[in-house]
PDB file of N, CA and C in Angstrom:
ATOM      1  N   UNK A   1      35.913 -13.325  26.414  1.00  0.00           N
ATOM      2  CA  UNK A   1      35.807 -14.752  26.526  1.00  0.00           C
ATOM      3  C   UNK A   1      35.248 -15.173  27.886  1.00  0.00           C
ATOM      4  N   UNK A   2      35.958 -14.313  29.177  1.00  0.00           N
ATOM      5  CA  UNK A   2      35.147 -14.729  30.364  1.00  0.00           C
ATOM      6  C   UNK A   2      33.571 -14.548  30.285  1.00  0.00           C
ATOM      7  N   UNK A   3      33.386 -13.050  29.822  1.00  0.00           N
ATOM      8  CA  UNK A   3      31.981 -12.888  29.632  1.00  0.00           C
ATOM      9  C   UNK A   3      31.066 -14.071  29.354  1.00  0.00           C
ATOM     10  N   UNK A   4      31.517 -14.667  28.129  1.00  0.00           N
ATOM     11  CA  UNK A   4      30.531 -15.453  27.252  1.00  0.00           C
ATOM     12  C   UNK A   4      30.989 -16.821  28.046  1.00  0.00           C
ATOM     13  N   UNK A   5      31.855 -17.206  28.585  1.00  0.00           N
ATOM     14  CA  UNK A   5      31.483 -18.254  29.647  1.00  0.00           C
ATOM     15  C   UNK A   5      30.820 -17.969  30.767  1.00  0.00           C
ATOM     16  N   UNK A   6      30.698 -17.089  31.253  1.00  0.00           N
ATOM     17  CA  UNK A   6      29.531 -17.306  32.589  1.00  0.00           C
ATOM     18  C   UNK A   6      28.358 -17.433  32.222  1.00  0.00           C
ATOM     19  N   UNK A   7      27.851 -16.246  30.693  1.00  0.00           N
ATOM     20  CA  UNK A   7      26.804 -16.207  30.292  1.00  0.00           C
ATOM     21  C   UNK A   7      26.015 -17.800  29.864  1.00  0.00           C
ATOM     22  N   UNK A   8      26.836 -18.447  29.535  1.00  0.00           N
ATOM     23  CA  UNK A   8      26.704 -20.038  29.127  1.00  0.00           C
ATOM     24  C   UNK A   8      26.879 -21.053  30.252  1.00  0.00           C
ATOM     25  N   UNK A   9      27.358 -20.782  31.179  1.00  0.00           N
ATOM     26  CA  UNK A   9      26.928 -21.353  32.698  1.00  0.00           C
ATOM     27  C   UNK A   9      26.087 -20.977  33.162  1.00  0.00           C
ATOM     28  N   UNK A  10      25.429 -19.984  33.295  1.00  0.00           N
ATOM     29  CA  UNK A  10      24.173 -19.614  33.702  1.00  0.00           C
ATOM     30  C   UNK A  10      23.034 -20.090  32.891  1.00  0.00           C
ATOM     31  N   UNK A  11      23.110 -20.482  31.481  1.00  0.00           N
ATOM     32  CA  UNK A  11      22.110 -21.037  30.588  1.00  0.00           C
ATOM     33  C   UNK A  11      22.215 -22.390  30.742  1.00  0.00           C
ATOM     34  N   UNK A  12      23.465 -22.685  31.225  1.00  0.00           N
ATOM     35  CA  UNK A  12      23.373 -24.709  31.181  1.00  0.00           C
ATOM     36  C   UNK A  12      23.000 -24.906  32.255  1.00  0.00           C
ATOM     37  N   UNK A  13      22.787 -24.108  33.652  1.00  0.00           N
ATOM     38  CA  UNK A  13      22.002 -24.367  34.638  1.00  0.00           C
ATOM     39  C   UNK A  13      20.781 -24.237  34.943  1.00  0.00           C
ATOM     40  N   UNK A  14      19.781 -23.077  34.345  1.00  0.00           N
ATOM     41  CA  UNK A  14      19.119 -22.775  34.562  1.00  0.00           C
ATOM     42  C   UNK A  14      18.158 -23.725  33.067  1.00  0.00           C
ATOM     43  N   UNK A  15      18.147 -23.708  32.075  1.00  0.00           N
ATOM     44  CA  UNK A  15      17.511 -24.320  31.200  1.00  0.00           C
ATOM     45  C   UNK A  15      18.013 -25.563  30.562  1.00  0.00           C
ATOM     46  N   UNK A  16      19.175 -25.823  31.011  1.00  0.00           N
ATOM     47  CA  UNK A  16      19.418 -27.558  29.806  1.00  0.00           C
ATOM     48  C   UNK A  16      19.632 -28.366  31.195  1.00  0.00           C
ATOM     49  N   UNK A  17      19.066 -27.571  32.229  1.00  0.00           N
ATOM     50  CA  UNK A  17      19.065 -29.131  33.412  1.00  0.00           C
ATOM     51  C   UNK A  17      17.486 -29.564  33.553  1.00  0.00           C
ATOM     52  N   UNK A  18      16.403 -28.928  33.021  1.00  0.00           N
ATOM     53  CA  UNK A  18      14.908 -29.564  32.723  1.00  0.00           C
ATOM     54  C   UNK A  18      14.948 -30.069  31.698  1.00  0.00           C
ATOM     55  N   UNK A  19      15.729 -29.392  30.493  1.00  0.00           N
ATOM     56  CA  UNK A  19      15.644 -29.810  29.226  1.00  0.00           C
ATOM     57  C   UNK A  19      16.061 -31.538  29.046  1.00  0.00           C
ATOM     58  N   UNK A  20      17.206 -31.482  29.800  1.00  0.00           N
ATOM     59  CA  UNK A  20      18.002 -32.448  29.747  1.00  0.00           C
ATOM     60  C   UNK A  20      17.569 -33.760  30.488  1.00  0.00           C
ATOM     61  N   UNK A  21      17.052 -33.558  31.605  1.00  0.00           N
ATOM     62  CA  UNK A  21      16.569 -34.239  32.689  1.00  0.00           C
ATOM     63  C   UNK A  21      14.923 -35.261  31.694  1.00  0.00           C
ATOM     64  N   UNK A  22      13.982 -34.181  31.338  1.00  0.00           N
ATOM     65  CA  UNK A  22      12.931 -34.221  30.615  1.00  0.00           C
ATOM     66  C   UNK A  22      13.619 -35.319  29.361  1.00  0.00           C
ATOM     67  N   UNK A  23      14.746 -35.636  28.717  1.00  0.00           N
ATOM     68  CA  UNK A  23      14.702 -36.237  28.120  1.00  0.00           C
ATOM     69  C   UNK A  23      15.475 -37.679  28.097  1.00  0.00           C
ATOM     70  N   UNK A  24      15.963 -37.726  29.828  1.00  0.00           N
ATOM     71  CA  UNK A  24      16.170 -38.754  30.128  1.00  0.00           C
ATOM     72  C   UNK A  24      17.723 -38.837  30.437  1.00  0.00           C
ATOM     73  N   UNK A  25      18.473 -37.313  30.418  1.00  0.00           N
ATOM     74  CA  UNK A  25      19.780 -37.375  30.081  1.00  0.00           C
ATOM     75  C   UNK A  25      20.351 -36.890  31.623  1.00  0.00           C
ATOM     76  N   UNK A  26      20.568 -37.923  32.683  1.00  0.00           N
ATOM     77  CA  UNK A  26      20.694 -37.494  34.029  1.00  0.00           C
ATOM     78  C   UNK A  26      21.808 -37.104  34.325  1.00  0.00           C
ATOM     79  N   UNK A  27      22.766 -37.874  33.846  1.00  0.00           N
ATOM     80  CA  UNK A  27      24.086 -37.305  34.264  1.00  0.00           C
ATOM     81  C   UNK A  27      24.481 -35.990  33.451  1.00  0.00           C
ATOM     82  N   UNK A  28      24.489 -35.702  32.389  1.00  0.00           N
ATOM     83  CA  UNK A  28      24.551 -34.865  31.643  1.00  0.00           C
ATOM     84  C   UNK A  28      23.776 -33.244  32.375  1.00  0.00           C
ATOM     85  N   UNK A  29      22.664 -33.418  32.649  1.00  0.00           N
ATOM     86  CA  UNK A  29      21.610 -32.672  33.151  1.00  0.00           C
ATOM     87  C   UNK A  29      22.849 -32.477  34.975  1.00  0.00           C
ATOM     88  N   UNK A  30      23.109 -33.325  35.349  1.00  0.00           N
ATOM     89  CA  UNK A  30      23.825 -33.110  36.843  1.00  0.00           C
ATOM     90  C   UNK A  30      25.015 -32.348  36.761  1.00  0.00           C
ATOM     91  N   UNK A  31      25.909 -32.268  35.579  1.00  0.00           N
ATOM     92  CA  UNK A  31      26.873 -31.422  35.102  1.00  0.00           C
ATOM     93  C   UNK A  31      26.388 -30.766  34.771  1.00  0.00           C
ATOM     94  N   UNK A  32      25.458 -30.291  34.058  1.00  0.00           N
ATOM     95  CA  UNK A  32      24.839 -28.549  34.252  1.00  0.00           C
ATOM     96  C   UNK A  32      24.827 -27.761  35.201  1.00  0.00           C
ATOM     97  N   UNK A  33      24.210 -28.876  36.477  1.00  0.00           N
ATOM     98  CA  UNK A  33      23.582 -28.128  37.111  1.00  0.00           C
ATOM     99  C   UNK A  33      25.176 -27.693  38.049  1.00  0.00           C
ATOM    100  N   UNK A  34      26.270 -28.748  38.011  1.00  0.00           N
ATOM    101  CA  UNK A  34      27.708 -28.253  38.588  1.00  0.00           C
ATOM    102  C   UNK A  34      28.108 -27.607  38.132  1.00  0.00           C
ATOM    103  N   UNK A  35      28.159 -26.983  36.402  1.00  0.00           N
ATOM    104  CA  UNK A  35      28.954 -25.924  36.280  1.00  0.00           C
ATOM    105  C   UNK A  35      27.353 -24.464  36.374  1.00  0.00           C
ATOM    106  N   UNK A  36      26.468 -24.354  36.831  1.00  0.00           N
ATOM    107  CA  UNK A  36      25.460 -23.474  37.187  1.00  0.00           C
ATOM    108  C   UNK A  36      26.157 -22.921  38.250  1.00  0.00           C
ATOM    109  N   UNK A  37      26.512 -21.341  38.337  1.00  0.00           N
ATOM    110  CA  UNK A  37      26.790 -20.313  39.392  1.00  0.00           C
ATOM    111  C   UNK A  37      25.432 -20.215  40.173  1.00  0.00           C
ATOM    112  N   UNK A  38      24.875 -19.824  39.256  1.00  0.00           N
ATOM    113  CA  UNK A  38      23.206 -19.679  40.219  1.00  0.00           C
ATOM    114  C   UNK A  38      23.072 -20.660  41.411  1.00  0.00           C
ATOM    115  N   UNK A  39      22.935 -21.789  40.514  1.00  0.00           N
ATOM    116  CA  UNK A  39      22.892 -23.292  41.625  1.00  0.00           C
ATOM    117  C   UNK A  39      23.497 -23.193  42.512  1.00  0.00           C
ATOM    118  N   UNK A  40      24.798 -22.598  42.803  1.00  0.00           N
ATOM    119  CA  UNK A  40      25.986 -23.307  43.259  1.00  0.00           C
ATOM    120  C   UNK A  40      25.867 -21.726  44.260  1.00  0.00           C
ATOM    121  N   UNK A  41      25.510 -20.775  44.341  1.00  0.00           N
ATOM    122  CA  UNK A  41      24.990 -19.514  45.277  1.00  0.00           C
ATOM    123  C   UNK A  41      23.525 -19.673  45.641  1.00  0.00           C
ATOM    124  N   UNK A  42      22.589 -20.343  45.478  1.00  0.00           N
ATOM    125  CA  UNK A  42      21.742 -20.045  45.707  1.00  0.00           C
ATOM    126  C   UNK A  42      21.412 -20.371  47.457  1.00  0.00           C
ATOM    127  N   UNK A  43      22.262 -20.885  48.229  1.00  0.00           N
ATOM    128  CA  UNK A  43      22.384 -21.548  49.182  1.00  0.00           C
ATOM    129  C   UNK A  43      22.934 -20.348  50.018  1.00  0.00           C
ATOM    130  N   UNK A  44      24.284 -19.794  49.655  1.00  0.00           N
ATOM    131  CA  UNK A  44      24.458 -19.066  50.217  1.00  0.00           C
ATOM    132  C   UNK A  44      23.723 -17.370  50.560  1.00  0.00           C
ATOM    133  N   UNK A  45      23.010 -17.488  49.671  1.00  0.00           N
ATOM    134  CA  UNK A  45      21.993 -16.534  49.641  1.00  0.00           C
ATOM    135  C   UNK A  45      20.722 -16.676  50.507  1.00  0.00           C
ATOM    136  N   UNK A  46      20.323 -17.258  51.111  1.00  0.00           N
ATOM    137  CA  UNK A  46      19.505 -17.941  51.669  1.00  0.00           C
ATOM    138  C   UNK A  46      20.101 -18.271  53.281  1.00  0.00           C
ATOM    139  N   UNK A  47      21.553 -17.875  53.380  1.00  0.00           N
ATOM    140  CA  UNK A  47      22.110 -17.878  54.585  1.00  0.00           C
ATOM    141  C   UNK A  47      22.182 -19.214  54.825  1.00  0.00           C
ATOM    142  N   UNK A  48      22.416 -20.362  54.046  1.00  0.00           N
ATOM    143  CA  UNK A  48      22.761 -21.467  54.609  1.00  0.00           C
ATOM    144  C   UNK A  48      24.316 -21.875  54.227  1.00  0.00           C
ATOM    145  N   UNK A  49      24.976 -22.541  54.838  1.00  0.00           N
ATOM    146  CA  UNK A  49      26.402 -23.160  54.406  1.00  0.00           C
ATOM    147  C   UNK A  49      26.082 -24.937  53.970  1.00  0.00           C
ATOM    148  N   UNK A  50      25.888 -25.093  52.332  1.00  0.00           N
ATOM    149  CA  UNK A  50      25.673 -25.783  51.786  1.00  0.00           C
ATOM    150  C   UNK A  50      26.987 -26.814  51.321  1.00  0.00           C
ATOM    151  N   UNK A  51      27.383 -27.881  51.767  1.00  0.00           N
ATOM    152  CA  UNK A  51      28.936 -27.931  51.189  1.00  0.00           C
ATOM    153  C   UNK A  51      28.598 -28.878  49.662  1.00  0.00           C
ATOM    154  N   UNK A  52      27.962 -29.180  49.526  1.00  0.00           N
ATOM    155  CA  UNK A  52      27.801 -29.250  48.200  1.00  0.00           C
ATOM    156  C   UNK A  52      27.801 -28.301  47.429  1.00  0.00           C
ATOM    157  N   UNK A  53      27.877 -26.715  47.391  1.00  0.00           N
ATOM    158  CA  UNK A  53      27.380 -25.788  47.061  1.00  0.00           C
ATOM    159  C   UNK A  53      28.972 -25.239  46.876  1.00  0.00           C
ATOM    160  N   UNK A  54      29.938 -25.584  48.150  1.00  0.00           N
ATOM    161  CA  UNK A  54      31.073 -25.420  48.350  1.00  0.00           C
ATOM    162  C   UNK A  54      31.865 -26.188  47.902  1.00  0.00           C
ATOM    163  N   UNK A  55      31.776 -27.562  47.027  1.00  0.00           N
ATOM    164  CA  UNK A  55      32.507 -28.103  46.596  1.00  0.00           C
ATOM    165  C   UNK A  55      32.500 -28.224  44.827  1.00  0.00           C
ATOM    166  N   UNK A  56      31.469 -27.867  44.537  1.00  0.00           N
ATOM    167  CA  UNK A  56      31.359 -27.301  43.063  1.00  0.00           C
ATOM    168  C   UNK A  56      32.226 -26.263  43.159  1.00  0.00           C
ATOM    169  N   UNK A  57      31.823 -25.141  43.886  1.00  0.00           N
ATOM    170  CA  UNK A  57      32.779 -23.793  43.177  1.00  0.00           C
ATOM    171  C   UNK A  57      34.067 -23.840  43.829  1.00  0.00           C
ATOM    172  N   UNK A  58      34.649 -24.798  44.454  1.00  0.00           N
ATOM    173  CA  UNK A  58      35.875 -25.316  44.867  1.00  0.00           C
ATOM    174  C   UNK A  58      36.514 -26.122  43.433  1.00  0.00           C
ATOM    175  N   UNK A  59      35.368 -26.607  43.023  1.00  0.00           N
ATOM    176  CA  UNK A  59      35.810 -27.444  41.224  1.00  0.00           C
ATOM    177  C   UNK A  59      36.088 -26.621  40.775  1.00  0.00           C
ATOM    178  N   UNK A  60      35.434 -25.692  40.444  1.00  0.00           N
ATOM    179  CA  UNK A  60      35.424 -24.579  39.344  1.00  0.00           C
ATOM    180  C   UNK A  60      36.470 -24.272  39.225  1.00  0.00           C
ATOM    181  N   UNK A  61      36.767 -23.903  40.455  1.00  0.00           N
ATOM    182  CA  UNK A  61      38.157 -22.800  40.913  1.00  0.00           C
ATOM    183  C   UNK A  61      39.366 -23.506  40.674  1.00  0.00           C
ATOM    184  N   UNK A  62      39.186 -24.786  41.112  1.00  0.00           N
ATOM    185  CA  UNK A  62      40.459 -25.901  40.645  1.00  0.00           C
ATOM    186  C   UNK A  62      40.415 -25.770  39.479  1.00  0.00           C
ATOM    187  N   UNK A  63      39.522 -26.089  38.202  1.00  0.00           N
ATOM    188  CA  UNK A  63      39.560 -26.423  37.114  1.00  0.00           C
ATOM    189  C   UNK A  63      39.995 -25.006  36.186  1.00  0.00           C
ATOM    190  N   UNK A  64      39.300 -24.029  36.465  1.00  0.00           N
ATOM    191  CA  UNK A  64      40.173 -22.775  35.578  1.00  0.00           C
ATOM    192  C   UNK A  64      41.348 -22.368  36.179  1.00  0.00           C
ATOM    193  N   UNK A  65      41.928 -22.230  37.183  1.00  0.00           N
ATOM    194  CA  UNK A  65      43.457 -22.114  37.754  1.00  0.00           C
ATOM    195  C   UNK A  65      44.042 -22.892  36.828  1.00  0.00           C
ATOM    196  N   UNK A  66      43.564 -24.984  36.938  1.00  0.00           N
ATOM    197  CA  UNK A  66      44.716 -25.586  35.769  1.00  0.00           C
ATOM    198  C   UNK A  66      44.496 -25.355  34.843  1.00  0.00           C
ATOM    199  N   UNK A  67      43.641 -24.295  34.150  1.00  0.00           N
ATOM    200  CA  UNK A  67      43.669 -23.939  32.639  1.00  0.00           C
ATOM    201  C   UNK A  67      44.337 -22.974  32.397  1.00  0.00           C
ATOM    202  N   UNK A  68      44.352 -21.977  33.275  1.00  0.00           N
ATOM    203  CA  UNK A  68      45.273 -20.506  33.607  1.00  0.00           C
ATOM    204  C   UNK A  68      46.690 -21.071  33.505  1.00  0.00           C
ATOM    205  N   UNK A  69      47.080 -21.973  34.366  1.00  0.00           N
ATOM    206  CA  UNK A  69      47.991 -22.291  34.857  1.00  0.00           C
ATOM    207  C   UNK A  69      49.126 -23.168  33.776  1.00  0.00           C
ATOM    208  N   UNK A  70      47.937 -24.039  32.750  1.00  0.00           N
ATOM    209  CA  UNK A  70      48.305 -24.942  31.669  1.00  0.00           C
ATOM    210  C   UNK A  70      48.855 -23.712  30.119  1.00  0.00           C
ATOM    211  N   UNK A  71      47.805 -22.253  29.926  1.00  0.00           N
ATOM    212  CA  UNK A  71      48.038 -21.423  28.845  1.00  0.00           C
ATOM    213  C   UNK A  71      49.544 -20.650  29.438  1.00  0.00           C
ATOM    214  N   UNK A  72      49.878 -20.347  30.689  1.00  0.00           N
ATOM    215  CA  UNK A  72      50.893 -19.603  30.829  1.00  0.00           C
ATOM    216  C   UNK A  72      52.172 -20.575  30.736  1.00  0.00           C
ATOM    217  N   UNK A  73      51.728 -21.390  31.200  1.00  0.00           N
ATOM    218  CA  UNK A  73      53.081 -22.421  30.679  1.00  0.00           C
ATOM    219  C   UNK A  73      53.533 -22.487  28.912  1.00  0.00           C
ATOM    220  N   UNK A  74      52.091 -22.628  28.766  1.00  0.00           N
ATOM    221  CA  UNK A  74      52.084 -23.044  26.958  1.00  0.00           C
ATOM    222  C   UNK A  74      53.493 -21.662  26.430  1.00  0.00           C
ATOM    223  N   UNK A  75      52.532 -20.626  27.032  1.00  0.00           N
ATOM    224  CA  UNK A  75      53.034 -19.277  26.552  1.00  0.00           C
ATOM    225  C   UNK A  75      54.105 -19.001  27.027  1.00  0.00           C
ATOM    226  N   UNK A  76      55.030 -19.568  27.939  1.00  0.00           N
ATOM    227  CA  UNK A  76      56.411 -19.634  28.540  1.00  0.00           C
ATOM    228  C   UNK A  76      57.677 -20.489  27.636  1.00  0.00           C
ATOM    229  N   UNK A  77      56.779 -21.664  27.089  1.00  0.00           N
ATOM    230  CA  UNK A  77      57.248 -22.292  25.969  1.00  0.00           C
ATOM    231  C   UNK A  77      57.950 -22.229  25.205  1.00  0.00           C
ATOM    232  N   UNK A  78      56.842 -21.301  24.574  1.00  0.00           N
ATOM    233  CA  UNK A  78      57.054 -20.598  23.016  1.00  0.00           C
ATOM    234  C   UNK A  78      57.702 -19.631  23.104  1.00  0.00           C
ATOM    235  N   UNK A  79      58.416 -18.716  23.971  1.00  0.00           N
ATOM    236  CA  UNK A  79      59.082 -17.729  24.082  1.00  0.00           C
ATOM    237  C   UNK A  79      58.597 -16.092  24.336  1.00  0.00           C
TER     238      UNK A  79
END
């Protein structure tokens, strides 16, 4: 399951943010490009400290922890 989510963050960044953009869909197209790993390293690769760059994968990291964090509860629950 992790697999096939990165693989699909890497496709919503790299191709449905022209796709998207090209058809007029900006905000939509700007959340691509936030959940894009590529995007969101390409800065640091390049040796710069980007904090936009740093505050996406600061999201990220917030946002699957409370999902981690929301299934182990679930699963504490139920017994």
């Amino acid at each position: 399951g992790a697999f096939a989510a990165l693989i699909g963050m890497l496709l919503a960044g790299a191709v449905a943010n022209e796709s998207l953009r090209a058809r007029g869909w900006g905000v939509v197209a700007s959340l691509a490009q936030v959940l894009s790993p590529v995007k969101n390293f390409e800065p640091f690769g390049k040796g710069m400290l980007d904090t936009y760059a740093i505050a996406c994968s600061v999201l990220l990291i917030a946002v699957f922890l409370l999902l981690a964090i929301r299934q182990l509860d679930a699963q504490r629950l139920r017994g």
